[in-house]
Protein backbone atom coordinates (compact mmCIF):
# COMPACT_ATOMS: atom_id res chain seq x y z
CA UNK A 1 22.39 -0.04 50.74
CA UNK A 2 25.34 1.31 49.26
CA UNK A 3 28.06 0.46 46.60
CA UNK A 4 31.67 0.02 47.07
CA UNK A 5 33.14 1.91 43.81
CA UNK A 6 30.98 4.39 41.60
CA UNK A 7 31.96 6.43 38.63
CA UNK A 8 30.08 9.25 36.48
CA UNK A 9 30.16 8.46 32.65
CA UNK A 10 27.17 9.39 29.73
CA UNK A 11 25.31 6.88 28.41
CA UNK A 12 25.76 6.67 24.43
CA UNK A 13 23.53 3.32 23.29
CA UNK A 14 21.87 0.26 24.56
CA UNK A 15 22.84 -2.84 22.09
CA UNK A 16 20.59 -5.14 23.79
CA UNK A 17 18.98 -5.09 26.95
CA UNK A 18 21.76 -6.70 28.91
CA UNK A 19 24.69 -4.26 28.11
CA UNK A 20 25.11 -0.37 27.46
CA UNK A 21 28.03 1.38 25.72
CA UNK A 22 29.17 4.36 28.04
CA UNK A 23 31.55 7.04 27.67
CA UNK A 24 33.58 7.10 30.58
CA UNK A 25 36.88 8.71 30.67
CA UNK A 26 36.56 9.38 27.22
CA UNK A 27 36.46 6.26 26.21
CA UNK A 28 33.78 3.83 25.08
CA UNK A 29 33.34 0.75 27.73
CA UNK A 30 30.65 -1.79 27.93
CA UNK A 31 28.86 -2.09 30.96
CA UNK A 32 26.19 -4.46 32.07
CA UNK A 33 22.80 -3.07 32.63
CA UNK A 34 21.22 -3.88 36.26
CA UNK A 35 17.35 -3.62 34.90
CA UNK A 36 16.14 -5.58 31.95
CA UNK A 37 13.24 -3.41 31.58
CA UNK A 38 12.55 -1.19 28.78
CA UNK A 39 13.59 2.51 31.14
CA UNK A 40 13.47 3.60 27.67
CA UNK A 41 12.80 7.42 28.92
CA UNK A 42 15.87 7.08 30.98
CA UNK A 43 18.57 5.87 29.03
CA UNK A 44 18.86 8.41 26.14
CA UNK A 45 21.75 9.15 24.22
CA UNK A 46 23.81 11.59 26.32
CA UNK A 47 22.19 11.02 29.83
CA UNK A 48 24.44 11.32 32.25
CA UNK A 49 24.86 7.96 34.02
CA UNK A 50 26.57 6.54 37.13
CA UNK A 51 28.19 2.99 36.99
CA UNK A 52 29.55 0.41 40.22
CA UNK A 53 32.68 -1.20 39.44
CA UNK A 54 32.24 -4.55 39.39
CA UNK A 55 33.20 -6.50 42.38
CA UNK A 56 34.26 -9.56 40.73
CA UNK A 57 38.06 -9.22 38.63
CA UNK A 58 36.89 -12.24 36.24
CA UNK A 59 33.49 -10.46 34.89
CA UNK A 60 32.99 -9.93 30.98
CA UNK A 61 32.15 -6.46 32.44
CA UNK A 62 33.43 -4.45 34.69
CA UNK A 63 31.02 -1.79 35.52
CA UNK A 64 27.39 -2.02 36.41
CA UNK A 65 24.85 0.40 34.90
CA UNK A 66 22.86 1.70 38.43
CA UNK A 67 21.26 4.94 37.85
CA UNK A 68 21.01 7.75 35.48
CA UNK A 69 20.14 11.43 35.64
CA UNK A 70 16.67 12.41 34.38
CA UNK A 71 17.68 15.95 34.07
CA UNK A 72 18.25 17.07 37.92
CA UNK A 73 16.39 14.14 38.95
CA UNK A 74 18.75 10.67 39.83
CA UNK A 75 16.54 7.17 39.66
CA UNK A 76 18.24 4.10 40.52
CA UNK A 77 17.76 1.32 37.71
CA UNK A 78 19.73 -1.38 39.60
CA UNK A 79 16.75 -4.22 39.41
CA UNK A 80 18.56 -5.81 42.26
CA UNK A 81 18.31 -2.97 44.76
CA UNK A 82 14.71 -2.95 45.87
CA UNK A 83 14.68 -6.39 47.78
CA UNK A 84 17.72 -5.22 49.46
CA UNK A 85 16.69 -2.00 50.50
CA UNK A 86 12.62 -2.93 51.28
CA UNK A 87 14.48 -5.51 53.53
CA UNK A 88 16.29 -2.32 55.38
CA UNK A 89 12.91 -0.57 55.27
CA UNK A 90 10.95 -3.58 57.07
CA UNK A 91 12.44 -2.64 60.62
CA UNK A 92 10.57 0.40 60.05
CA UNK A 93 7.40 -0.58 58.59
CA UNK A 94 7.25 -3.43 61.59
CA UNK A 95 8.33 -2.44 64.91
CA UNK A 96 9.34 -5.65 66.57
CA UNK A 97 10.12 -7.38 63.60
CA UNK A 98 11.80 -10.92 64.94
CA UNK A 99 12.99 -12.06 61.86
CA UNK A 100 13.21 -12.09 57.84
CA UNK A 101 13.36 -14.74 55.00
CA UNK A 102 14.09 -14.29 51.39
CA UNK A 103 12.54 -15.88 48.44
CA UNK A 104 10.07 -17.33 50.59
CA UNK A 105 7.87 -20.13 48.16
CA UNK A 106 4.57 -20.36 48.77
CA UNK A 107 2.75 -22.99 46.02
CA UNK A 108 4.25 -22.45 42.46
CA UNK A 109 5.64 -18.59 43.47
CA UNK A 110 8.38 -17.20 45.11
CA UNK A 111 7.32 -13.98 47.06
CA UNK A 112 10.28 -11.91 48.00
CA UNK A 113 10.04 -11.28 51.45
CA UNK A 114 8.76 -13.43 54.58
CA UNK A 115 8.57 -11.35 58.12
CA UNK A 116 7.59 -12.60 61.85
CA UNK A 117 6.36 -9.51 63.99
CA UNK A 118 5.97 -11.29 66.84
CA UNK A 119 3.48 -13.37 66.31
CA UNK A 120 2.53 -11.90 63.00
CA UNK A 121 3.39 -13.45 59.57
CA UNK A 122 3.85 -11.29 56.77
CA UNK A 123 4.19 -12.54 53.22
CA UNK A 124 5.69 -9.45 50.86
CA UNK A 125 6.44 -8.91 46.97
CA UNK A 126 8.38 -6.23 46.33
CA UNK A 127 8.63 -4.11 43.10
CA UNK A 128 10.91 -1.79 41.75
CA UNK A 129 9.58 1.33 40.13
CA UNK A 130 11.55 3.33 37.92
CA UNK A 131 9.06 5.02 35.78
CA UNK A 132 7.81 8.40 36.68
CA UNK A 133 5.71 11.02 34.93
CA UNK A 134 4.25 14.21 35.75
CA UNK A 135 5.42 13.38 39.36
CA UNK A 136 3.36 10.19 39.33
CA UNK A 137 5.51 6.78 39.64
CA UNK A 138 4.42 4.01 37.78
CA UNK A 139 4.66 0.37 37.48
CA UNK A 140 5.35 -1.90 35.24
CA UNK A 141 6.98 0.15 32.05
CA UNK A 142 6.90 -3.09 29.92
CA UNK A 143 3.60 -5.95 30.40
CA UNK A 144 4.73 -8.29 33.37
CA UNK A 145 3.19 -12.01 33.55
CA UNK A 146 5.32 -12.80 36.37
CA UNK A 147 3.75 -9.62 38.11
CA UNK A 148 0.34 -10.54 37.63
CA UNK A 149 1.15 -14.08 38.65
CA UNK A 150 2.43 -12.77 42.54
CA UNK A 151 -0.25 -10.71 42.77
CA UNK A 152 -2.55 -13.36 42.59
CA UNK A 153 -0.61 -15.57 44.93
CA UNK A 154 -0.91 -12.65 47.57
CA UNK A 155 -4.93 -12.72 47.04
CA UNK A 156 -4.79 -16.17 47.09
CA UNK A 157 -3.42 -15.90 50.97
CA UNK A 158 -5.56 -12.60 51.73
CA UNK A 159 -8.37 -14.94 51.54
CA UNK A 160 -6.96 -17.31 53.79
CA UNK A 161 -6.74 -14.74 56.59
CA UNK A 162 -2.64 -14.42 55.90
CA UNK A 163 -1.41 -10.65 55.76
CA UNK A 164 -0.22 -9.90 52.14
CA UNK A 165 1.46 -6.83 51.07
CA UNK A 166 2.31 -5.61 47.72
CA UNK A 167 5.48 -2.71 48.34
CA UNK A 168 6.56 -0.81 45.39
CA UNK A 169 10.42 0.68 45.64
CA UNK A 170 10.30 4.04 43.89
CA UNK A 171 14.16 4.10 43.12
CA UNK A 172 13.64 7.82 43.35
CA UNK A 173 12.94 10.57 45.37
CA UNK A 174 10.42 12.93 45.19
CA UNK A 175 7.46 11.45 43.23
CA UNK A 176 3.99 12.35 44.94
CA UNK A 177 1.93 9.20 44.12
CA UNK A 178 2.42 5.67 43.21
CA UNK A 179 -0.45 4.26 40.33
CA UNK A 180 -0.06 1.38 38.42
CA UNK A 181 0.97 1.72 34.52
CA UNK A 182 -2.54 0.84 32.88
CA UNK A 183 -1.55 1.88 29.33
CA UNK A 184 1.33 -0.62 29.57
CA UNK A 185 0.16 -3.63 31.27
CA UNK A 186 -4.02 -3.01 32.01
CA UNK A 187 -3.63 -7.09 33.56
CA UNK A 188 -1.43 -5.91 36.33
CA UNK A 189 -3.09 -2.44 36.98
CA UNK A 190 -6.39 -4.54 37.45
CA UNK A 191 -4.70 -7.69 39.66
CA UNK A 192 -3.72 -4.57 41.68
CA UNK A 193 -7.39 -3.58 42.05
CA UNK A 194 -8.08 -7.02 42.93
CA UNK A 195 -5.55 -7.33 45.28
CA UNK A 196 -6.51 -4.20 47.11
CA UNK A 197 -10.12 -5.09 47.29
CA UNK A 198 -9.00 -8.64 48.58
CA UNK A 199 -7.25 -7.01 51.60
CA UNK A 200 -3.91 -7.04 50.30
CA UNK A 201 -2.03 -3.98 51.54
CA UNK A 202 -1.02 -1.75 48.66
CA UNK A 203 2.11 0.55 50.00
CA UNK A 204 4.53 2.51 48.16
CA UNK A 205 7.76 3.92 49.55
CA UNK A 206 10.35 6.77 47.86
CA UNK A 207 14.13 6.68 47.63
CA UNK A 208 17.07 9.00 48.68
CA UNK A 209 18.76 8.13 45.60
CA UNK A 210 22.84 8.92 46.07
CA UNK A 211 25.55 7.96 43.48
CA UNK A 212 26.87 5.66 45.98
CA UNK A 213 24.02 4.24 47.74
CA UNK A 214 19.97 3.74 47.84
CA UNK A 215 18.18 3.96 51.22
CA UNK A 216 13.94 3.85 51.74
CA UNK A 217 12.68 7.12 52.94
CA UNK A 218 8.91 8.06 52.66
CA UNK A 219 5.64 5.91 52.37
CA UNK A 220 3.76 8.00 48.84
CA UNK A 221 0.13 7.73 48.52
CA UNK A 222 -1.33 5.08 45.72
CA UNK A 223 -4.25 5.76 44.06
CA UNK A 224 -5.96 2.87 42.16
CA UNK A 225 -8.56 5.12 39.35
């Protein structure tokens, strides 16, 4: 996926978790923040930052927060990204996919993704993962309910002989293994274990991460300790 209109600025504070202040120009402007996650590691006064102009003239804001330099290192934060680019990814990870649904409701959830390979049906969740440490990505950096709750609707339809699969979007590139965030959120980390042991396939896929643009690249080993 790409974006029409980026610019470079440095990210100065966070006021709440909808909006930043940015310097860009040299002047202070007030951007809306695509993640409402904590990324608290990434957006540090002085990061360097790269914001999408906004593509509607009547917004409050007119840029859009996307991704920010962790030193050399650029991770997308744009929350919005992953679906759209896992969707991209799909006619990879499926040869002979026929066709894909969004927001596809099965009971009380809404999984992300619905594919037909043929005569395959593949229900999919995706998640965005922006945390990383020690070259490990994690997920989730702040406790996730809803998280838990689609992992259990994907064991729910493992066990009724429906393929499930869990894909984490590292909005990154480079990261050598995927594991979920136990210190954070231990209730996802162990759905996840569940989920795995239930048949639901775990995957995890890196980023090339560009100012202008976000594109799947390499499946990442998870490991589930």
């Amino acid at each position: 996926m790409r974006y029409a209109q980026v610019q470079q600025g440095w990210f100065l504070a966070r006021p709440n978790r909808f909006i930043a202040l940015v310097e860009l120009d040299g002047k202070q402007v007030v951007c809306h923040v695509k993640n409402t996650g904590r990324c608290q590691e990434l957006l540090q006064p002085g990061a360097e930052v790269i914001l999408a102009e906004a593509q509607r003239p009547d917004r409050k804001t007119a840029y859009d927060l996307i991704a920010v330099y962790k030193e050399q290192l650029l991770i997308n934060i744009d929350s919005q990204a992953p679906n759209q680019v896992a969707e991209e990814y799909l006619k990879r990870l499926f040869p002979g996919l026929t066709s894909v649904r969004r927001e596809y409701r099965v009971g009380d959830s809404r999984l992300d993704l619905y594919a037909e390979v043929g005569e395959r049906q593949v229900y999919i969740e995706v998640k965005g993962c922006t945390l990383e440490k020690a070259g490990i990505a994690m997920f989730p950096d702040a406790p996730t309910a809803r998280g838990v709750k689609h992992l259990h609707t994907l064991i729910k339809l493992a066990a009724e002989g429906k393929e499930a699969w869990m894909l984490f979007v590292i909005q990154m590139d480079g990261p050598r293994c995927f594991q979920p965030n136990d210190n954070i959120d231990p209730a996802f980390g162990q759905a996840l274990r569940k989920a795995a042991a239930a048949g639901v396939h775990i995957h995890a896929v890196d980023c090339c991460v560009e100012k202008g643009g976000l594109f799947c690249q390499n499946p990442i080993s998870v490991l589930l300790p």
